[in-house]
PDB file of N, CA and C in Angstrom:
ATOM      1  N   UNK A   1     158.006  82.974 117.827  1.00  0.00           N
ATOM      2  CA  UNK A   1     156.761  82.409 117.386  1.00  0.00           C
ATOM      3  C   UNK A   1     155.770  82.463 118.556  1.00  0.00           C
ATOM      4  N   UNK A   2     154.335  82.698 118.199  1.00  0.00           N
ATOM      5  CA  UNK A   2     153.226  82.507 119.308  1.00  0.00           C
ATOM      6  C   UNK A   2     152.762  81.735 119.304  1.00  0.00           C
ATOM      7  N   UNK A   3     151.977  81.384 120.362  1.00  0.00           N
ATOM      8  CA  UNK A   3     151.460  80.255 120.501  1.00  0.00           C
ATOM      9  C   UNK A   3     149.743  81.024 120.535  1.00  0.00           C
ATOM     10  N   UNK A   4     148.841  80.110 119.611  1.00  0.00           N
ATOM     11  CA  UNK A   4     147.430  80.871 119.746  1.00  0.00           C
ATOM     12  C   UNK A   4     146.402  79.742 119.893  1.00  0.00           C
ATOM     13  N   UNK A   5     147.043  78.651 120.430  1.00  0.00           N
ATOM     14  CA  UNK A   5     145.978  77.858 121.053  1.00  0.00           C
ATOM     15  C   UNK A   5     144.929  78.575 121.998  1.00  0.00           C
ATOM     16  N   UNK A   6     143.845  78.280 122.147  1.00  0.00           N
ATOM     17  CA  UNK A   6     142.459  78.290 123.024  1.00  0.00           C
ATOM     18  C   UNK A   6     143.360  78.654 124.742  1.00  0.00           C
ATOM     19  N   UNK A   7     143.944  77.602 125.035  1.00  0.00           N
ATOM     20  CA  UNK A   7     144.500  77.691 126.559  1.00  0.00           C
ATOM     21  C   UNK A   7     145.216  78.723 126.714  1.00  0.00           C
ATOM     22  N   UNK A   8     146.049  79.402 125.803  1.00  0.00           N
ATOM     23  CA  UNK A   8     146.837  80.543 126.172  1.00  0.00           C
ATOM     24  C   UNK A   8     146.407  81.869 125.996  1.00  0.00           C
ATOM     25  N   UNK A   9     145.208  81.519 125.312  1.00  0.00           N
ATOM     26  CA  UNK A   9     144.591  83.147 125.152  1.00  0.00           C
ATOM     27  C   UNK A   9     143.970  83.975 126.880  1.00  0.00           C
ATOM     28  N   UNK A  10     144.185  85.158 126.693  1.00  0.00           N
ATOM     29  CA  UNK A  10     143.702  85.208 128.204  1.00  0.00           C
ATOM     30  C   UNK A  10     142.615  84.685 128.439  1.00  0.00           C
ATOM     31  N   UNK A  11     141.851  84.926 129.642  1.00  0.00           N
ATOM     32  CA  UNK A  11     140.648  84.366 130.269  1.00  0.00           C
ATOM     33  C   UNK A  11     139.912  86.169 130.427  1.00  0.00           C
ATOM     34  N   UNK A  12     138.762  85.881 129.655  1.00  0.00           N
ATOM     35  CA  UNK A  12     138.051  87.478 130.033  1.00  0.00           C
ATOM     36  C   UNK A  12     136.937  86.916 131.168  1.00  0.00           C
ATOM     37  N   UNK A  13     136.521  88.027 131.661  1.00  0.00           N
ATOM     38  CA  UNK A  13     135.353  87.181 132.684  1.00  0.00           C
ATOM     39  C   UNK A  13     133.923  87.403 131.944  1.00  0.00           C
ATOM     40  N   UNK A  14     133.476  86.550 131.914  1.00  0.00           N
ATOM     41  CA  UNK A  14     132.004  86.388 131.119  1.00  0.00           C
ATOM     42  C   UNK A  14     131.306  87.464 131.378  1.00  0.00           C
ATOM     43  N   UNK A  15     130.698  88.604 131.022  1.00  0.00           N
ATOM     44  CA  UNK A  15     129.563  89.586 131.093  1.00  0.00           C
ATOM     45  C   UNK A  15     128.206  88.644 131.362  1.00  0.00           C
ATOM     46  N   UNK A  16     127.554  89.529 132.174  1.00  0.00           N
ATOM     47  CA  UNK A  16     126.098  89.621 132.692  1.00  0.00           C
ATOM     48  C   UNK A  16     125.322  89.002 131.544  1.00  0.00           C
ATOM     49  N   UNK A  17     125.382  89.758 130.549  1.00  0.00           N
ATOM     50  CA  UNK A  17     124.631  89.109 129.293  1.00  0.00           C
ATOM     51  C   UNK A  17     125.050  89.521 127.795  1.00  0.00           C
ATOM     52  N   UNK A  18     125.194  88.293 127.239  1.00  0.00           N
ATOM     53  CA  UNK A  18     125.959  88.039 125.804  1.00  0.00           C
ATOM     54  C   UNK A  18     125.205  87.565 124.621  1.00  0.00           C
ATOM     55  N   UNK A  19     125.138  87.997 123.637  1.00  0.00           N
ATOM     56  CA  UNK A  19     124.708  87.624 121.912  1.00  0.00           C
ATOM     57  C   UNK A  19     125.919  87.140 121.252  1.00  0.00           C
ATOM     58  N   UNK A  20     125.443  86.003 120.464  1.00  0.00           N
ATOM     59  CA  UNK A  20     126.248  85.471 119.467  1.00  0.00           C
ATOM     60  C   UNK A  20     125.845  86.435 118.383  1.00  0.00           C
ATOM     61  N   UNK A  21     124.730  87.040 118.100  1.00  0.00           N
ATOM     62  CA  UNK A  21     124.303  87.889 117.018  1.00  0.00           C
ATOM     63  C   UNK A  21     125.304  89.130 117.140  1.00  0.00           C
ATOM     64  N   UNK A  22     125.925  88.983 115.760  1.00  0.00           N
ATOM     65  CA  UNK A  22     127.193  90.272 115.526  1.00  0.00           C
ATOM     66  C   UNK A  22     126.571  91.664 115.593  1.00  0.00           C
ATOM     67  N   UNK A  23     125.292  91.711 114.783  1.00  0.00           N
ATOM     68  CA  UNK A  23     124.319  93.035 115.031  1.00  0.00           C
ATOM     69  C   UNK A  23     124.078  93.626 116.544  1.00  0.00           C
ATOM     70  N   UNK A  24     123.837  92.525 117.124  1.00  0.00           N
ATOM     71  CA  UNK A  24     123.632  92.663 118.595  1.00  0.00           C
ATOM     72  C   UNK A  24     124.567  93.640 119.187  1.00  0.00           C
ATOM     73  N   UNK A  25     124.077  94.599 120.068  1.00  0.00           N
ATOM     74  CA  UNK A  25     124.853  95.392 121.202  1.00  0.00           C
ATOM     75  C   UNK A  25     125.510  94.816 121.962  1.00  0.00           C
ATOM     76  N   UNK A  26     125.177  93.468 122.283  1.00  0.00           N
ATOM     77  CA  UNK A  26     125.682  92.001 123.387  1.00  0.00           C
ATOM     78  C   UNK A  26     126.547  91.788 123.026  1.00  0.00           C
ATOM     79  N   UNK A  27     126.785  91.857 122.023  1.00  0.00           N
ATOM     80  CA  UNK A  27     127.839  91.473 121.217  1.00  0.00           C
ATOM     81  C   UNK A  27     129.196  91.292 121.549  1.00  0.00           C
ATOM     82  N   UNK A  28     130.466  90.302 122.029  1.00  0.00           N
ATOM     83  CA  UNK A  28     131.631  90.438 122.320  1.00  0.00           C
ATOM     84  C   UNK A  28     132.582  89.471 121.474  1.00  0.00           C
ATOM     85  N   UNK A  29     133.138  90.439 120.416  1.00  0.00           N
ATOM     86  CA  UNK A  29     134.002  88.917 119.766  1.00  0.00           C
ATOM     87  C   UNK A  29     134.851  88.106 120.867  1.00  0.00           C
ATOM     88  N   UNK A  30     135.921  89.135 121.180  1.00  0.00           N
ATOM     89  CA  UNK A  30     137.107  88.752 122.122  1.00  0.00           C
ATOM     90  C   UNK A  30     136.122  87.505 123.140  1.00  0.00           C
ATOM     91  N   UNK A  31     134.977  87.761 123.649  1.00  0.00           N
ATOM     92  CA  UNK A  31     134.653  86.417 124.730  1.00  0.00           C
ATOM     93  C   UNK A  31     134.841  85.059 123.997  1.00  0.00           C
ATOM     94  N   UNK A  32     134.541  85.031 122.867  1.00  0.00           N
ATOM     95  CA  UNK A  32     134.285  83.589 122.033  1.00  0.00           C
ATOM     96  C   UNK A  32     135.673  82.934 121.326  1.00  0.00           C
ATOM     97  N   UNK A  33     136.751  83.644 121.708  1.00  0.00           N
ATOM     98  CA  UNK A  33     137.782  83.411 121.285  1.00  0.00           C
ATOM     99  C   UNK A  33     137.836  81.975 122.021  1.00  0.00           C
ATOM    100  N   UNK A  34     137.066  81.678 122.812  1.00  0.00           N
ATOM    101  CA  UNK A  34     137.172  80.570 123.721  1.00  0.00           C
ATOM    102  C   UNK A  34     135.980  80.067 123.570  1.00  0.00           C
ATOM    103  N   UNK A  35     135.635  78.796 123.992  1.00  0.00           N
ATOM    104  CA  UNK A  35     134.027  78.286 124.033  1.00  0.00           C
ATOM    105  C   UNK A  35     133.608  78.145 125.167  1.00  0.00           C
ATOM    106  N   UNK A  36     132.505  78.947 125.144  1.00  0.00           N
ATOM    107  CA  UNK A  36     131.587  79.107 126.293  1.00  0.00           C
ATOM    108  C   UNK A  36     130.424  78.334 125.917  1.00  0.00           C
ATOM    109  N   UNK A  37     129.747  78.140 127.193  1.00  0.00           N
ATOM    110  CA  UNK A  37     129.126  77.078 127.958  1.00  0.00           C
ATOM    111  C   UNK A  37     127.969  77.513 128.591  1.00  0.00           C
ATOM    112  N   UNK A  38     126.602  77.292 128.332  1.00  0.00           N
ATOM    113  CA  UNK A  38     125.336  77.830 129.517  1.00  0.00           C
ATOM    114  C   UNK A  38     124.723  76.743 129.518  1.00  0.00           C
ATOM    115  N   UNK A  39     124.299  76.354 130.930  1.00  0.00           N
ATOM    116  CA  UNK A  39     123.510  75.826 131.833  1.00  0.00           C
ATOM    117  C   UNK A  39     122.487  76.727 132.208  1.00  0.00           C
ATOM    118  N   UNK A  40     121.385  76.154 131.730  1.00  0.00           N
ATOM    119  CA  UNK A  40     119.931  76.698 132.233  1.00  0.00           C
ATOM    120  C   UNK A  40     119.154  75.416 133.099  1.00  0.00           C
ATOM    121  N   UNK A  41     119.177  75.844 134.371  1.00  0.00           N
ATOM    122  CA  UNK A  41     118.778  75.349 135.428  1.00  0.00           C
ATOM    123  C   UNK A  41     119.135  73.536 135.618  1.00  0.00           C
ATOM    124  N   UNK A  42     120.098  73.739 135.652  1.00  0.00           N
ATOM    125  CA  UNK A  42     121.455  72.818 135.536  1.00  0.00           C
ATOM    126  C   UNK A  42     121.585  72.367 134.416  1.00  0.00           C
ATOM    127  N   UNK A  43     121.032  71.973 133.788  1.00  0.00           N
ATOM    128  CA  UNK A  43     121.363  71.366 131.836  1.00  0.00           C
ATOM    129  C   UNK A  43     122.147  72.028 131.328  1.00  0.00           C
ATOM    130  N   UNK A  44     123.398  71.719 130.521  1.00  0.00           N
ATOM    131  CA  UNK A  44     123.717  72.935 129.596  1.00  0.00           C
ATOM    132  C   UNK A  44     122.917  72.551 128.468  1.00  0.00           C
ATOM    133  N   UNK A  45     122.867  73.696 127.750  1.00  0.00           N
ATOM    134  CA  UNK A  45     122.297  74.071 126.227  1.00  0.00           C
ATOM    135  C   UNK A  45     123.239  74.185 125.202  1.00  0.00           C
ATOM    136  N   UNK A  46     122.894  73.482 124.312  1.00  0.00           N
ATOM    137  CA  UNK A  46     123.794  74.110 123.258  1.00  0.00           C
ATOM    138  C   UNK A  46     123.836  74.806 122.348  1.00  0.00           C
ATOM    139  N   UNK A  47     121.722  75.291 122.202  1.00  0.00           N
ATOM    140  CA  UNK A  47     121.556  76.138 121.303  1.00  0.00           C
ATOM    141  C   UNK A  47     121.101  77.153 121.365  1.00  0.00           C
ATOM    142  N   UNK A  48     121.830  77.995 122.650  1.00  0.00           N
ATOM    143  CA  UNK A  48     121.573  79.455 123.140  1.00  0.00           C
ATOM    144  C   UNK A  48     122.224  80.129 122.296  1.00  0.00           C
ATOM    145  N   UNK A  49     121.426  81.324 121.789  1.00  0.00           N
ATOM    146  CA  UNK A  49     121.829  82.633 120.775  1.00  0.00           C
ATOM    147  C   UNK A  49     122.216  83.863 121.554  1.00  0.00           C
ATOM    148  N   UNK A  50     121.598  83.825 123.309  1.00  0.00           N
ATOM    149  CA  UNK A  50     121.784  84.926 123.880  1.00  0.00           C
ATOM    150  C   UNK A  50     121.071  84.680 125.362  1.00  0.00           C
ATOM    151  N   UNK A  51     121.810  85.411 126.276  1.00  0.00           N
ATOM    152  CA  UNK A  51     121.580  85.104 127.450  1.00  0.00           C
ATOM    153  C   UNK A  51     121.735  86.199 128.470  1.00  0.00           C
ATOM    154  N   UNK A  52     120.844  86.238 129.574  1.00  0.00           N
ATOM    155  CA  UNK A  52     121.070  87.427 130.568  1.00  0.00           C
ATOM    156  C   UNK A  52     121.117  86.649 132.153  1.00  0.00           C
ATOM    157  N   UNK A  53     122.113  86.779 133.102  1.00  0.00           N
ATOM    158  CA  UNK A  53     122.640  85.896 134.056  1.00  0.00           C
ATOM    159  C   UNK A  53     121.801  86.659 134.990  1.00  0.00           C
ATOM    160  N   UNK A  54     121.427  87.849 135.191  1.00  0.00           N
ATOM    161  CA  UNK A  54     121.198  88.644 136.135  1.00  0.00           C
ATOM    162  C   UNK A  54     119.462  88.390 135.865  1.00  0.00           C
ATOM    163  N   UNK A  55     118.945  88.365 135.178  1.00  0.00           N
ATOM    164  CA  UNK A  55     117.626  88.561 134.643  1.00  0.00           C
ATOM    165  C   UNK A  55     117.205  86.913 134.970  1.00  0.00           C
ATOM    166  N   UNK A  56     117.994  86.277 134.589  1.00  0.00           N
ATOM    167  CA  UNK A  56     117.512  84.438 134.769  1.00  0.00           C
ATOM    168  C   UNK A  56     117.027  84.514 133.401  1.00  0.00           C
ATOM    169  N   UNK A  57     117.241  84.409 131.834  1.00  0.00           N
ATOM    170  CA  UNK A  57     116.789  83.929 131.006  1.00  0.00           C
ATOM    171  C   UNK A  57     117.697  83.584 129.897  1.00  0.00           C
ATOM    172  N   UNK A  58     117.449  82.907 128.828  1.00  0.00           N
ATOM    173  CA  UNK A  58     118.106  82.416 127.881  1.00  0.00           C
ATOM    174  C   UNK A  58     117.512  82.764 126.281  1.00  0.00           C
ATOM    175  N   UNK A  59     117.289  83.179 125.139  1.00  0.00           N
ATOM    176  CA  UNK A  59     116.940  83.073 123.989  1.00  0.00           C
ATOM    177  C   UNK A  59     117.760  81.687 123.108  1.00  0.00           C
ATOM    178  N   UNK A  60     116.398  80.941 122.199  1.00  0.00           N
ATOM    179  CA  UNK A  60     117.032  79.983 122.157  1.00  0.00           C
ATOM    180  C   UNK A  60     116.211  79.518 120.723  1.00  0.00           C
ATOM    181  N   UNK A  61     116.643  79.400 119.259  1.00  0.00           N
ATOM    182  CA  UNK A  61     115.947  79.541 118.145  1.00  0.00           C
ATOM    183  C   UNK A  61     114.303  78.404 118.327  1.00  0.00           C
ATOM    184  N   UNK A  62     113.309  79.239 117.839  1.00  0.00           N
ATOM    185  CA  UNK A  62     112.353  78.286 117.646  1.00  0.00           C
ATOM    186  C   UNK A  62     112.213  77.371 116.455  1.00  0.00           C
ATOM    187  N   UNK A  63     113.091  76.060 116.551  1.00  0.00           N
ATOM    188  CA  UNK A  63     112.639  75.234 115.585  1.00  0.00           C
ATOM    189  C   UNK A  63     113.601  75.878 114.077  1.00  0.00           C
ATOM    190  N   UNK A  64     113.183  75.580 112.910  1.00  0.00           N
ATOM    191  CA  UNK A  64     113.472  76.379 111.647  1.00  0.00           C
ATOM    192  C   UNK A  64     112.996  77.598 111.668  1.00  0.00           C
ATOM    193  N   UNK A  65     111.838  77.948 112.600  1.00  0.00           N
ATOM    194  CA  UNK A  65     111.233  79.096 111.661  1.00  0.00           C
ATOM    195  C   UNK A  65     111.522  80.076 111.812  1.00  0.00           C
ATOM    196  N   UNK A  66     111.903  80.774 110.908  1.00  0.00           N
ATOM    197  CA  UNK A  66     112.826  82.302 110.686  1.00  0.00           C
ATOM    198  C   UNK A  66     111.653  83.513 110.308  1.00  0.00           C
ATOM    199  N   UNK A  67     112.399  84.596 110.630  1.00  0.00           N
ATOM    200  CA  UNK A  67     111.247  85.887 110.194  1.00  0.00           C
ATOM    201  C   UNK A  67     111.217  86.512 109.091  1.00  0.00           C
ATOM    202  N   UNK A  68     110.773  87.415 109.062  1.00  0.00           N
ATOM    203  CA  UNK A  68     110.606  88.489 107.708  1.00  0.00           C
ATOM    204  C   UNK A  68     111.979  88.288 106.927  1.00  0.00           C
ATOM    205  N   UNK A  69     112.723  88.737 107.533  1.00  0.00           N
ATOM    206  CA  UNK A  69     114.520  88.839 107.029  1.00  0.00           C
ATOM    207  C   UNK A  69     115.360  88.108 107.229  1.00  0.00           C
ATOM    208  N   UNK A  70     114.998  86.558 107.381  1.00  0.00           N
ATOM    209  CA  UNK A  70     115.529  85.214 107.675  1.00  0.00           C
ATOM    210  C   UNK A  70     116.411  84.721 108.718  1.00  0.00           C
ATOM    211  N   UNK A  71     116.153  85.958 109.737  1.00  0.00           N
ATOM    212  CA  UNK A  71     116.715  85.591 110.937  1.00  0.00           C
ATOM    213  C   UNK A  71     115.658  84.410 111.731  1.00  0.00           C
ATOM    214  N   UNK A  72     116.340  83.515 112.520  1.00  0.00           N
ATOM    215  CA  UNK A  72     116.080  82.769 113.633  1.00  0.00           C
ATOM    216  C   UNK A  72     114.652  83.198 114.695  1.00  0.00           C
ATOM    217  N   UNK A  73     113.393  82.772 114.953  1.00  0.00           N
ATOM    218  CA  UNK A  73     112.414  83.019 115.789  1.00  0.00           C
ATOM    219  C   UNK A  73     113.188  82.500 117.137  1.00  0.00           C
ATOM    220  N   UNK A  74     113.286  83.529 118.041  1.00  0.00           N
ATOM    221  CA  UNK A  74     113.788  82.976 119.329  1.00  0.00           C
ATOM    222  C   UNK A  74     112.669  82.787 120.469  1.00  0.00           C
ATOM    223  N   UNK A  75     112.573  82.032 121.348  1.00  0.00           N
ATOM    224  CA  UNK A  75     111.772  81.677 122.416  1.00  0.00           C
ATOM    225  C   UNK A  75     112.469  82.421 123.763  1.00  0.00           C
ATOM    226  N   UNK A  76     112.390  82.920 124.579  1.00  0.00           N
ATOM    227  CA  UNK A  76     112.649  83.012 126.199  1.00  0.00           C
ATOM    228  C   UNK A  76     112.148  82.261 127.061  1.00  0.00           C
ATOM    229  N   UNK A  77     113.461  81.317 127.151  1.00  0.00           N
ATOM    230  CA  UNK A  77     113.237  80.505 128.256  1.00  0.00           C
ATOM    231  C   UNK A  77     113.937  81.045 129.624  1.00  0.00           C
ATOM    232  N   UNK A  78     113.098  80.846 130.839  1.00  0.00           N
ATOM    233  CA  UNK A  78     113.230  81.970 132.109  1.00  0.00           C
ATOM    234  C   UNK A  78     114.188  80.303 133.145  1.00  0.00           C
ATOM    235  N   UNK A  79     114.656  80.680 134.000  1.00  0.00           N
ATOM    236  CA  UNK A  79     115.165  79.820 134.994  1.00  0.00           C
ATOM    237  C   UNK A  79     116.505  80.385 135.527  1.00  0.00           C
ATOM    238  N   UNK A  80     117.524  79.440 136.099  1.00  0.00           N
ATOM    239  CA  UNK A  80     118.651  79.247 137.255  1.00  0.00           C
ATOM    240  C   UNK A  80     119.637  79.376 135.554  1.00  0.00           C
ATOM    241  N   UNK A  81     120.297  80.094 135.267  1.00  0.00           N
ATOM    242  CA  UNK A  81     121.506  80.838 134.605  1.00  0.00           C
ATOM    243  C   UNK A  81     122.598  80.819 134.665  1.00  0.00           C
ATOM    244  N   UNK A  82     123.491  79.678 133.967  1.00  0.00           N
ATOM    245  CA  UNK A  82     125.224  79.527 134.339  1.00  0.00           C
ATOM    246  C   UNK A  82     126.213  79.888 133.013  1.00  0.00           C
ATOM    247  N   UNK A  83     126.993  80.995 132.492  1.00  0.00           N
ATOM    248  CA  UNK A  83     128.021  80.756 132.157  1.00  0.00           C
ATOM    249  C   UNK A  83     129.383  80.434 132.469  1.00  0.00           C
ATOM    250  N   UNK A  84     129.745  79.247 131.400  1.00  0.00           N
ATOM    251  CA  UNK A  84     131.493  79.004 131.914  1.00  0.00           C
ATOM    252  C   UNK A  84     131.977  78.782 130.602  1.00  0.00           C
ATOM    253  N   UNK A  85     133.439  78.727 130.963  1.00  0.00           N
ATOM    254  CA  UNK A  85     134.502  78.691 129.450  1.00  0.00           C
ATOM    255  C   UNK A  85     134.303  77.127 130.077  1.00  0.00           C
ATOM    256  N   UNK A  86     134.303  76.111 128.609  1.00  0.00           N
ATOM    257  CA  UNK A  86     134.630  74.819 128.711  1.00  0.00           C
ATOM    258  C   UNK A  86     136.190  74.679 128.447  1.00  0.00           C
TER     259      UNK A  86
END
């Protein structure tokens, strides 16, 4: 029998920059097998959609309002950039 708790799955190392959006090129299932964690300029966030560590920024939905094709309006917020597995 396996064990497929969260703790025993390996540990991947977080990429430069990641999308929760499946369409997205960012895209990494295997990272989320675990829950990850961003801190933008020490706060974490909890409602980052996508993030670039190297660049310093975060995308982060504006509010309800969605676009043409009912995706999420995202904002770029710029600052100090942390991912970690919680």
């Amino acid at each position: 029998m396996t064990d497929t708790t969260p703790e025993t799955t390996p540990v991947i190392a977080l990429p430069d920059r990641l999308s929760i959006d499946p369409r997205s090129p960012h895209f990494n299932a295997a990272v989320f097998e675990r829950d990850v964690g961003i801190r933008l300029n020490d706060k974490e966030r909890l409602d980052v959609e996508e993030y670039c560590i190297s660049e310093g920024w975060i995308k982060v939905p504006a509010g309800k309002t969605l676009d043409r094709k009912g995706h999420p309006l995202l904002l770029k917020l710029k600052g100090k950039v942390e991912a970690f597995y919680r």
